[in-house]
PDB file of N, CA and C in Angstrom:
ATOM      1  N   UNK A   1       9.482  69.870  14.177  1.00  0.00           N
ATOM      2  CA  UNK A   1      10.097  70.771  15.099  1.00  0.00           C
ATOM      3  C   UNK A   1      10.065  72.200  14.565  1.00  0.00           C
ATOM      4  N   UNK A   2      10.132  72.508  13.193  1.00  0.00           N
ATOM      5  CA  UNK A   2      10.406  73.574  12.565  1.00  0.00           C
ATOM      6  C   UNK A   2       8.575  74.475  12.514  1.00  0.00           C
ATOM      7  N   UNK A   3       8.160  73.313  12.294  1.00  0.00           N
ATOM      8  CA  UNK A   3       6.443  73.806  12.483  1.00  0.00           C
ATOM      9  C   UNK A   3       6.518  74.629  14.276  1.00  0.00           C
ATOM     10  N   UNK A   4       6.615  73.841  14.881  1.00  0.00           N
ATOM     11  CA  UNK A   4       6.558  74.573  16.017  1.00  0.00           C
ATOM     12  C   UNK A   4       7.572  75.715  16.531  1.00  0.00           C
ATOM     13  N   UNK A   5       8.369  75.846  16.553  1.00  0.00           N
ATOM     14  CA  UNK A   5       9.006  77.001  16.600  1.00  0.00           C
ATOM     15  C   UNK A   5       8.443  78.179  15.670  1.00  0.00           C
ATOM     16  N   UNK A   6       8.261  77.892  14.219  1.00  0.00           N
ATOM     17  CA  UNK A   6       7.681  79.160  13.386  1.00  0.00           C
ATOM     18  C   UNK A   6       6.414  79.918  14.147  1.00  0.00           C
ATOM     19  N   UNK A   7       5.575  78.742  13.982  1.00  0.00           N
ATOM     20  CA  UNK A   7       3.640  79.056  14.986  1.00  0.00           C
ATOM     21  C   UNK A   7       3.479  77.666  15.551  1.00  0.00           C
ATOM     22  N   UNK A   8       3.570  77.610  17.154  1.00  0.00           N
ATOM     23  CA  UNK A   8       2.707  76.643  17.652  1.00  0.00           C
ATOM     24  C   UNK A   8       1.542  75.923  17.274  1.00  0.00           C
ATOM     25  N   UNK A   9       0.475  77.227  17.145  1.00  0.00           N
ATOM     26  CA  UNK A   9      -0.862  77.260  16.712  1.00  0.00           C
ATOM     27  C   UNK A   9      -1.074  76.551  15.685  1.00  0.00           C
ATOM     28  N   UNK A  10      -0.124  76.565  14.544  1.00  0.00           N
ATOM     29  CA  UNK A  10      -0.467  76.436  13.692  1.00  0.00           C
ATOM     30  C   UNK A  10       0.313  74.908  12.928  1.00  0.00           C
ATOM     31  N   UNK A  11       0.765  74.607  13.963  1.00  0.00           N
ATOM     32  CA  UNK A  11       1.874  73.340  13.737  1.00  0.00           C
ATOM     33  C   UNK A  11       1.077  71.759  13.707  1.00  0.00           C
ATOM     34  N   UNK A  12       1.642  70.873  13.256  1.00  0.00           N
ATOM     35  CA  UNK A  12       1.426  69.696  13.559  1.00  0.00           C
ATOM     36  C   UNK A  12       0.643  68.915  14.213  1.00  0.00           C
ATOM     37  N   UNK A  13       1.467  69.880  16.059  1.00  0.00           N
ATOM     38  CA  UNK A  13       1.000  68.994  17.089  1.00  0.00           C
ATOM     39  C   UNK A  13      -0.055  69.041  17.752  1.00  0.00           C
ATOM     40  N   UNK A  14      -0.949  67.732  18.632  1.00  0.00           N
ATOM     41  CA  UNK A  14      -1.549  67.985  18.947  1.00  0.00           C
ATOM     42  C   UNK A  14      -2.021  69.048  20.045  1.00  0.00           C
ATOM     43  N   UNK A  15      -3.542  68.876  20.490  1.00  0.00           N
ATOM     44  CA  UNK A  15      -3.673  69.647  21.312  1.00  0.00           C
ATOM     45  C   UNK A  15      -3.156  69.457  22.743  1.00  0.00           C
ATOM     46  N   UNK A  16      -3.186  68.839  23.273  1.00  0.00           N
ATOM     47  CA  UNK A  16      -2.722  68.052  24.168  1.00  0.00           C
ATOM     48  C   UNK A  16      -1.130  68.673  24.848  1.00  0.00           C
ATOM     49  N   UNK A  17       0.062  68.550  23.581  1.00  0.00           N
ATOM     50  CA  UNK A  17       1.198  69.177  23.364  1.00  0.00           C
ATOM     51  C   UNK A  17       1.082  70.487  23.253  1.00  0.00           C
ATOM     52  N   UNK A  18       0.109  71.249  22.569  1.00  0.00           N
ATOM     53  CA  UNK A  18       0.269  72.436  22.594  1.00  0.00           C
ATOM     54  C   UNK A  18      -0.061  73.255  23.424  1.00  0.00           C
ATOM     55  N   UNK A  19      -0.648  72.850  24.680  1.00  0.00           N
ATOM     56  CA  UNK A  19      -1.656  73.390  25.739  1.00  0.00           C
ATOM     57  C   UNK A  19       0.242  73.216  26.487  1.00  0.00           C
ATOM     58  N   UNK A  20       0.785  72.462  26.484  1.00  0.00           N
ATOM     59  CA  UNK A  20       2.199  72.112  27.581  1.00  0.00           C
ATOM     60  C   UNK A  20       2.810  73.188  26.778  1.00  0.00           C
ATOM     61  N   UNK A  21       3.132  73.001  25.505  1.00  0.00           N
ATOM     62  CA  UNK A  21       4.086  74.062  25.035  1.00  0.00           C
ATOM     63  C   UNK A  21       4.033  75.776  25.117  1.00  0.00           C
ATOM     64  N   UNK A  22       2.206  75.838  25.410  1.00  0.00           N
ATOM     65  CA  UNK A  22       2.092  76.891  25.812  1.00  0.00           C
ATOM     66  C   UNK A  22       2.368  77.592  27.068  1.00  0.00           C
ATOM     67  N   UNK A  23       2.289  76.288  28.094  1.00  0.00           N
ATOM     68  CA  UNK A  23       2.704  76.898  29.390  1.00  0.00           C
ATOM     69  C   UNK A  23       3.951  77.075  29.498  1.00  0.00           C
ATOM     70  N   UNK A  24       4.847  76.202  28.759  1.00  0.00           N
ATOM     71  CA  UNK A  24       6.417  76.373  28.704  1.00  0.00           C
ATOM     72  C   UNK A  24       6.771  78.157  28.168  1.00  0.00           C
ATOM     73  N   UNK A  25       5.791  78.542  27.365  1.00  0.00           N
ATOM     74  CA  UNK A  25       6.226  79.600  27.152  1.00  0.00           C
ATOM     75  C   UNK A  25       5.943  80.480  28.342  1.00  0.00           C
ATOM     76  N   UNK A  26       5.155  80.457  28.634  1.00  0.00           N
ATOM     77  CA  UNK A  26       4.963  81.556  30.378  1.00  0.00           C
ATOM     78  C   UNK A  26       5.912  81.026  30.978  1.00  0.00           C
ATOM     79  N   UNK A  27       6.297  79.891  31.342  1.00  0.00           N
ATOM     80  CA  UNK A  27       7.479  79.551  32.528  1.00  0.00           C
ATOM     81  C   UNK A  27       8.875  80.319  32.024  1.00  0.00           C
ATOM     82  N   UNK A  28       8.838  80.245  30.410  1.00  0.00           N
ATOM     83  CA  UNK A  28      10.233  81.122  30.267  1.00  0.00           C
ATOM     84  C   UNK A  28       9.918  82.605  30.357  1.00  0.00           C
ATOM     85  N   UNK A  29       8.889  82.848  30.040  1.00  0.00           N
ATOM     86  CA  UNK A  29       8.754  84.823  29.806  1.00  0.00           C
ATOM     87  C   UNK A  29       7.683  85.764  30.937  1.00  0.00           C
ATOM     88  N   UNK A  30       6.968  84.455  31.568  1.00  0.00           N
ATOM     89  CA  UNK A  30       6.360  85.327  32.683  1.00  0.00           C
ATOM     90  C   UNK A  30       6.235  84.418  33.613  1.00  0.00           C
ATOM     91  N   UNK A  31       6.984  83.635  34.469  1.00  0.00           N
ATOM     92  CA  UNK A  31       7.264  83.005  35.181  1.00  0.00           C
ATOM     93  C   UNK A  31       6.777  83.435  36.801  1.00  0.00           C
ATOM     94  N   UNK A  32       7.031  84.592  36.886  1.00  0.00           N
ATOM     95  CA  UNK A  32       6.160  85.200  38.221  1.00  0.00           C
ATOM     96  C   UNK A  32       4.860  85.530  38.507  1.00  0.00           C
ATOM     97  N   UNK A  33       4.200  85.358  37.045  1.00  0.00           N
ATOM     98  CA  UNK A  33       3.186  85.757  37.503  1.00  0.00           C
ATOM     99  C   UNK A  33       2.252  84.305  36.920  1.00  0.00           C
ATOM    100  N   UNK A  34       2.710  82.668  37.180  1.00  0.00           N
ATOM    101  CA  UNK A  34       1.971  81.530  37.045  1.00  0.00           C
ATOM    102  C   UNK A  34       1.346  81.348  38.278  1.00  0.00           C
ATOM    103  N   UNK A  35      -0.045  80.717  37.926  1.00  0.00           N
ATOM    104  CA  UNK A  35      -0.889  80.787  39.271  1.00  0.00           C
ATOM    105  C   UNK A  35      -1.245  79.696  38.904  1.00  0.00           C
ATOM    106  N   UNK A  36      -2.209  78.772  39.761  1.00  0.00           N
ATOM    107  CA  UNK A  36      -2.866  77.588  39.920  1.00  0.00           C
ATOM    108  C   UNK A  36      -4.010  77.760  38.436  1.00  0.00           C
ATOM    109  N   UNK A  37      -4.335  79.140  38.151  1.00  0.00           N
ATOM    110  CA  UNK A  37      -5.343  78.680  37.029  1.00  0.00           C
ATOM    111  C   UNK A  37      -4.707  78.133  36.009  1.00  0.00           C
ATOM    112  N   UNK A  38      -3.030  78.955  35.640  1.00  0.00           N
ATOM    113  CA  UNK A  38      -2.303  78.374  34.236  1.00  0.00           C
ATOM    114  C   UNK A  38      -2.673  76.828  34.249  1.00  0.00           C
ATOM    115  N   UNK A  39      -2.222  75.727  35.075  1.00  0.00           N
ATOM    116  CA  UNK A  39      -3.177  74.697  35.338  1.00  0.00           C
ATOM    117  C   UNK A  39      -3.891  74.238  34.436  1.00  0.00           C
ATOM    118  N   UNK A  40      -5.120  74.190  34.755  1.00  0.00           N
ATOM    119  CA  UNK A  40      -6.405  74.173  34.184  1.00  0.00           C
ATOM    120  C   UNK A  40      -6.025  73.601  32.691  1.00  0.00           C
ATOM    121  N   UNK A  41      -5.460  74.430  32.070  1.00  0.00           N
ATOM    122  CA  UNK A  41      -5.541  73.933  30.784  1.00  0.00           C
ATOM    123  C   UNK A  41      -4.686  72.692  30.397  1.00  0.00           C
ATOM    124  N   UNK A  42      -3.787  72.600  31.428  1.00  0.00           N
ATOM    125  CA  UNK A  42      -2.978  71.771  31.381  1.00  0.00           C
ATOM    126  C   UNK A  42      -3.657  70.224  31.664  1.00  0.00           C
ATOM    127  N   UNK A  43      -4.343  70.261  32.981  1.00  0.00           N
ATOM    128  CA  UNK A  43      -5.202  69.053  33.253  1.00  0.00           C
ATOM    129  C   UNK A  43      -6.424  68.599  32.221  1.00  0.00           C
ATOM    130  N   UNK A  44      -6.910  69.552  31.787  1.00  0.00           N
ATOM    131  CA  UNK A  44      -8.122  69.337  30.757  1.00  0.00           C
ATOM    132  C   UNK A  44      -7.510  68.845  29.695  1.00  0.00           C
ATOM    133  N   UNK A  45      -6.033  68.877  29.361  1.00  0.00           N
ATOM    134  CA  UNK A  45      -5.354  68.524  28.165  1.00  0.00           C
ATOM    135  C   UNK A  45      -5.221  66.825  28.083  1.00  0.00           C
ATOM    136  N   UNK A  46      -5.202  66.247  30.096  1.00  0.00           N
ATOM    137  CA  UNK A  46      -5.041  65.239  30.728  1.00  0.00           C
ATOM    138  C   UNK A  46      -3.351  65.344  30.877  1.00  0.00           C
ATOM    139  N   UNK A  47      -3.356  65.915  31.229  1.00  0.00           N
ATOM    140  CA  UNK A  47      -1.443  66.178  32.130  1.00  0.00           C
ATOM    141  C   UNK A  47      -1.902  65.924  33.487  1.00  0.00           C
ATOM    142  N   UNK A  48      -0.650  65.571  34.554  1.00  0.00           N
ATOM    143  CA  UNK A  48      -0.893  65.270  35.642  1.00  0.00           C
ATOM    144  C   UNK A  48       0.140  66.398  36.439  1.00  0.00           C
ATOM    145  N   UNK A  49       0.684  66.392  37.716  1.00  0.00           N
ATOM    146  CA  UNK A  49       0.937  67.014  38.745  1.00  0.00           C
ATOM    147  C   UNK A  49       2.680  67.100  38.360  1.00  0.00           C
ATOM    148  N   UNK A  50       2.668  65.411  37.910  1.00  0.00           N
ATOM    149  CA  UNK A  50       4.317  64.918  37.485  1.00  0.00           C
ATOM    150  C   UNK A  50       4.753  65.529  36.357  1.00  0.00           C
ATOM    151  N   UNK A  51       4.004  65.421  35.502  1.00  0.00           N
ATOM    152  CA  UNK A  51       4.219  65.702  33.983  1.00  0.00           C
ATOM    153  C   UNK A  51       4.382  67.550  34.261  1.00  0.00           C
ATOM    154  N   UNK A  52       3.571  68.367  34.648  1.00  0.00           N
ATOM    155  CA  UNK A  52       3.609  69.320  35.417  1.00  0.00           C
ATOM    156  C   UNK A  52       4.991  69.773  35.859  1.00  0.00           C
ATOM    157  N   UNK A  53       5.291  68.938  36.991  1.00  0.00           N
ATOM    158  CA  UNK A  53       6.296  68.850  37.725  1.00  0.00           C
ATOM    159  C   UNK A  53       7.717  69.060  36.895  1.00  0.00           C
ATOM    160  N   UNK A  54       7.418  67.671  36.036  1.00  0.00           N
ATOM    161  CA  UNK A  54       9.313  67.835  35.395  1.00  0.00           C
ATOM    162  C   UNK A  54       9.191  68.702  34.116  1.00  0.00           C
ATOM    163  N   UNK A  55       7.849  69.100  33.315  1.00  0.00           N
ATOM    164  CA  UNK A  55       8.201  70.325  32.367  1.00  0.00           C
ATOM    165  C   UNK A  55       8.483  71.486  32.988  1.00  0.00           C
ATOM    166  N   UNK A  56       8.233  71.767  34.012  1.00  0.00           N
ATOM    167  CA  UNK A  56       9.183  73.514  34.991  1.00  0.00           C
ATOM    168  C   UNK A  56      10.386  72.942  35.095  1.00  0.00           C
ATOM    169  N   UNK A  57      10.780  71.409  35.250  1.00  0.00           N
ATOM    170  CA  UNK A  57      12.179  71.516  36.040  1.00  0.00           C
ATOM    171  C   UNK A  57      13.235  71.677  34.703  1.00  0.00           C
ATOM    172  N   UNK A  58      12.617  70.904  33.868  1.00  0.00           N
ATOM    173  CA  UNK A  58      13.240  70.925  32.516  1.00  0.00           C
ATOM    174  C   UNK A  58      13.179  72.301  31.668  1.00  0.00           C
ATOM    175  N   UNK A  59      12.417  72.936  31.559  1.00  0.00           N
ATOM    176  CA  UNK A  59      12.409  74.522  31.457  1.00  0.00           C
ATOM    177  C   UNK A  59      13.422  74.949  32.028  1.00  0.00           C
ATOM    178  N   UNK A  60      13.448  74.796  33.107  1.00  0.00           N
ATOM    179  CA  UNK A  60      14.177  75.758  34.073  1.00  0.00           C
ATOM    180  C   UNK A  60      15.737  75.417  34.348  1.00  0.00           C
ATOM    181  N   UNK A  61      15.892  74.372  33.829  1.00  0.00           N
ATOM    182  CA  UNK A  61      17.182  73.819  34.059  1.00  0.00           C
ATOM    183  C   UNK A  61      17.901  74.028  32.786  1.00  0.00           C
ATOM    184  N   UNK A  62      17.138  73.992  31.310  1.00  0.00           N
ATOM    185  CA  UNK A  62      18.017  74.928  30.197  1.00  0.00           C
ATOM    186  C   UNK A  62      18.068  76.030  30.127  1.00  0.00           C
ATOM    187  N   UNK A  63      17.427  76.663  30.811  1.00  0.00           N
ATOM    188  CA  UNK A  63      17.621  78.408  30.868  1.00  0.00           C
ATOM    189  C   UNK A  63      18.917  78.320  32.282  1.00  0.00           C
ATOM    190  N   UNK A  64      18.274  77.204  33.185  1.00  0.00           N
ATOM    191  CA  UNK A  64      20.099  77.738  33.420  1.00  0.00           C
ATOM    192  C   UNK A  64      21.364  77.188  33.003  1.00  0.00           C
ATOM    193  N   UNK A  65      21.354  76.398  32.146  1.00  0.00           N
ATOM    194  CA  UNK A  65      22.417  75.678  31.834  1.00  0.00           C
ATOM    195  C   UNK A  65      22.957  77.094  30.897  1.00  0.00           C
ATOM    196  N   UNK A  66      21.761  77.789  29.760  1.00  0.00           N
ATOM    197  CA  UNK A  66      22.130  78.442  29.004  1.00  0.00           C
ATOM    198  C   UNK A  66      22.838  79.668  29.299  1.00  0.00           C
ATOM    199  N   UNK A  67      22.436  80.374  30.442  1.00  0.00           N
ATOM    200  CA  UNK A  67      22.744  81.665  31.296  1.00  0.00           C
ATOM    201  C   UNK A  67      24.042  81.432  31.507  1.00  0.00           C
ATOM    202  N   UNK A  68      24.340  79.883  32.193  1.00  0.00           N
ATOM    203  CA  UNK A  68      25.780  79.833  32.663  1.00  0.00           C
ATOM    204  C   UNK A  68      26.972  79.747  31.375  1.00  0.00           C
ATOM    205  N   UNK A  69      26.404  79.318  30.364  1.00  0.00           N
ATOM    206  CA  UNK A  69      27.199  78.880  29.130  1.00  0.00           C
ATOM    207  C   UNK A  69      27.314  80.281  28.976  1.00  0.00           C
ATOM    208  N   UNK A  70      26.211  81.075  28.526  1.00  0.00           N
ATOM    209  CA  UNK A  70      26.739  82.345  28.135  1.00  0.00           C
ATOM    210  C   UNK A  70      27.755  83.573  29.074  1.00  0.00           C
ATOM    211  N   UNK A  71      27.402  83.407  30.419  1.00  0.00           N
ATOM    212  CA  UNK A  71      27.865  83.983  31.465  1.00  0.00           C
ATOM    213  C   UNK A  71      29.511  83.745  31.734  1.00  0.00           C
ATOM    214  N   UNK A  72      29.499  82.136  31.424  1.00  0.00           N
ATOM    215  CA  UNK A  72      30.997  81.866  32.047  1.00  0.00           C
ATOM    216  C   UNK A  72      32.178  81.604  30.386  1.00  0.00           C
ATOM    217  N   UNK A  73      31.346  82.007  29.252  1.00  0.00           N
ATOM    218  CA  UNK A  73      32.253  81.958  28.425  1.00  0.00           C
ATOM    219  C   UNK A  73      32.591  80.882  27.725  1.00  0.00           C
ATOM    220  N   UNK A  74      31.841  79.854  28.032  1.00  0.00           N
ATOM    221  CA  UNK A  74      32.076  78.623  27.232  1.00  0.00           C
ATOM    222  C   UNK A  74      31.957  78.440  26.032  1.00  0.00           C
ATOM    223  N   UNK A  75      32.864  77.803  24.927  1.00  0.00           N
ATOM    224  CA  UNK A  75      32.339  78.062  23.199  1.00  0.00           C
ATOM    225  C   UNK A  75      31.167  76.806  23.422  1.00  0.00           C
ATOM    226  N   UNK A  76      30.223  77.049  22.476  1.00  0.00           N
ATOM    227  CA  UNK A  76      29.128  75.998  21.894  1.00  0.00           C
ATOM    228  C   UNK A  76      29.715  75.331  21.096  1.00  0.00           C
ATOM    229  N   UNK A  77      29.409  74.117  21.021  1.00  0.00           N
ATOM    230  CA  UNK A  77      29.833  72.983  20.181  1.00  0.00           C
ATOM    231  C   UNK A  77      29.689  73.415  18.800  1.00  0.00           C
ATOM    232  N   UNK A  78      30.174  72.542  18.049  1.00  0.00           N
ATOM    233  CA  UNK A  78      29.895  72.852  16.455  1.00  0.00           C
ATOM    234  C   UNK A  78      28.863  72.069  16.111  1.00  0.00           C
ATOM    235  N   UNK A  79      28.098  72.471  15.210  1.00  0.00           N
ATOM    236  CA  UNK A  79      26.568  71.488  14.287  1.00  0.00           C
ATOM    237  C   UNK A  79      27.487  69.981  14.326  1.00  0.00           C
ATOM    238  N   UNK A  80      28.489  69.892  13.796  1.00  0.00           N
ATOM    239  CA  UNK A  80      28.958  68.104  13.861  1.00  0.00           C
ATOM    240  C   UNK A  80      29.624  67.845  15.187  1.00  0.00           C
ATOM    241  N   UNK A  81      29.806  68.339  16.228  1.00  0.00           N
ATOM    242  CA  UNK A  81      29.594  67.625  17.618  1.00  0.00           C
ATOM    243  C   UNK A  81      27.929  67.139  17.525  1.00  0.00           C
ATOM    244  N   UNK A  82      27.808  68.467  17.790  1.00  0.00           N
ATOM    245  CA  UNK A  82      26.303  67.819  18.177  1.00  0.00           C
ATOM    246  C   UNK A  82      25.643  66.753  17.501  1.00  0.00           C
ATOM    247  N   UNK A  83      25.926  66.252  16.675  1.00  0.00           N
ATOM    248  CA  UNK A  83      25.436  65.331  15.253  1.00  0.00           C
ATOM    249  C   UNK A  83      26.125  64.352  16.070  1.00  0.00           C
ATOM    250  N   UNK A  84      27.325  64.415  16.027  1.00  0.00           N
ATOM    251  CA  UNK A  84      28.054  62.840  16.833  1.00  0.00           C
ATOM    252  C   UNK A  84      27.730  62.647  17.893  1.00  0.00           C
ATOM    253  N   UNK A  85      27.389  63.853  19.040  1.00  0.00           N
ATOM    254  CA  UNK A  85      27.119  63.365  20.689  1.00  0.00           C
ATOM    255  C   UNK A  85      25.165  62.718  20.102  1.00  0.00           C
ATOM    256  N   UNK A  86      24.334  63.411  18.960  1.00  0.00           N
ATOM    257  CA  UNK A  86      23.113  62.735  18.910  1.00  0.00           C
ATOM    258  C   UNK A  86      23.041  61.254  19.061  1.00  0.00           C
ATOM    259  N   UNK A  87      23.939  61.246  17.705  1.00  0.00           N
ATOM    260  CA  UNK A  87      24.126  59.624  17.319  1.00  0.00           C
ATOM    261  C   UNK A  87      25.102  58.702  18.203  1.00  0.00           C
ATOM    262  N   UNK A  88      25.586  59.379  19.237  1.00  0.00           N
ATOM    263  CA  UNK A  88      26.062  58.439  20.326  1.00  0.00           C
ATOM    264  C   UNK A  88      24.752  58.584  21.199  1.00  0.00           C
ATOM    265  N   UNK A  89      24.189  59.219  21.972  1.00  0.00           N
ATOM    266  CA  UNK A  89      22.667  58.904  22.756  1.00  0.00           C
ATOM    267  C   UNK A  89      22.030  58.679  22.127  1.00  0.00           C
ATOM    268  N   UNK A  90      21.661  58.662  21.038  1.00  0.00           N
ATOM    269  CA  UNK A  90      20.774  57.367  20.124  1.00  0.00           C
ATOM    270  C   UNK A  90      21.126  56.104  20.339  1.00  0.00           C
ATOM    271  N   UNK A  91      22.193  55.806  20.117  1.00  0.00           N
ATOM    272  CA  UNK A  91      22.678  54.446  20.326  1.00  0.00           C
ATOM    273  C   UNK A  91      23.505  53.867  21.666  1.00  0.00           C
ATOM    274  N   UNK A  92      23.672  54.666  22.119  1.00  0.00           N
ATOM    275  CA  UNK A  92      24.383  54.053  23.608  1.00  0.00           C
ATOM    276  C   UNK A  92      23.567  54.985  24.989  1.00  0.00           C
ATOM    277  N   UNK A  93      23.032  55.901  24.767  1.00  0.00           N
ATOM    278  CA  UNK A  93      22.006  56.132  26.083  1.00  0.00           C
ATOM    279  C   UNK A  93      22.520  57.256  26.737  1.00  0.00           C
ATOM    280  N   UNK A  94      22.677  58.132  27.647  1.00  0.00           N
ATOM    281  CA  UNK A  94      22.845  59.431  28.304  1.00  0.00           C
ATOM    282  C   UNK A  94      24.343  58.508  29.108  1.00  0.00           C
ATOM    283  N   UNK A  95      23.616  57.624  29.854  1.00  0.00           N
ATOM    284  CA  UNK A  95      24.823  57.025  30.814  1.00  0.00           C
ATOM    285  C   UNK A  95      25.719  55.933  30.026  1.00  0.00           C
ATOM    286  N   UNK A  96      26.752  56.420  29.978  1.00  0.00           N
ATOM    287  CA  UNK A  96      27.651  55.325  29.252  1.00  0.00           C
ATOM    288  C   UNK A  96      29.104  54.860  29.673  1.00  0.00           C
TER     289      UNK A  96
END
């Protein structure tokens, strides 16, 4: 994870992942101006329409979760919430 955040390019993952992670970055920083070619690289990677589909929705749904957290004032959890809510959806699942 730390590879990719420092340099994509230069990380781990494959190509495949990095062609998605690249479009994730236009969906967060130039989002108006994605056209049918951004695409392209995505399908040649072998991504489909779906896969497509739920990386914008998932993009787009932590930038707004984050906007609202910051907007409406909410504190962020501490490093050991988050450690305990991990290791509870590790082991018992989102729905519980």
């Amino acid at each position: 994870m730390w590879a990719v955040l420092r340099d994509l390019e230069t990380s781990p993952l494959d190509d495949k992942h990095k062609a998605l992670f690249r479009f994730v970055s236009k969906v967060n920083h130039d989002s108006p101006r994605i056209s049918p070619e951004d695409m392209q690289p995505l399908y040649a990677a072998g991504w489909d329409d779906e896969a497509i589909y739920y990386t914008i929705t998932v993009c787009a749904l932590f930038n707004f979760y984050n906007r609202w957290i910051d907007a409406s004032g909410v504190h962020a959890m501490s490093d050991e919430a988050h450690r305990i809510g991990g290791k509870r959806i590790a082991t018992q699942g989102y729905a519980h």
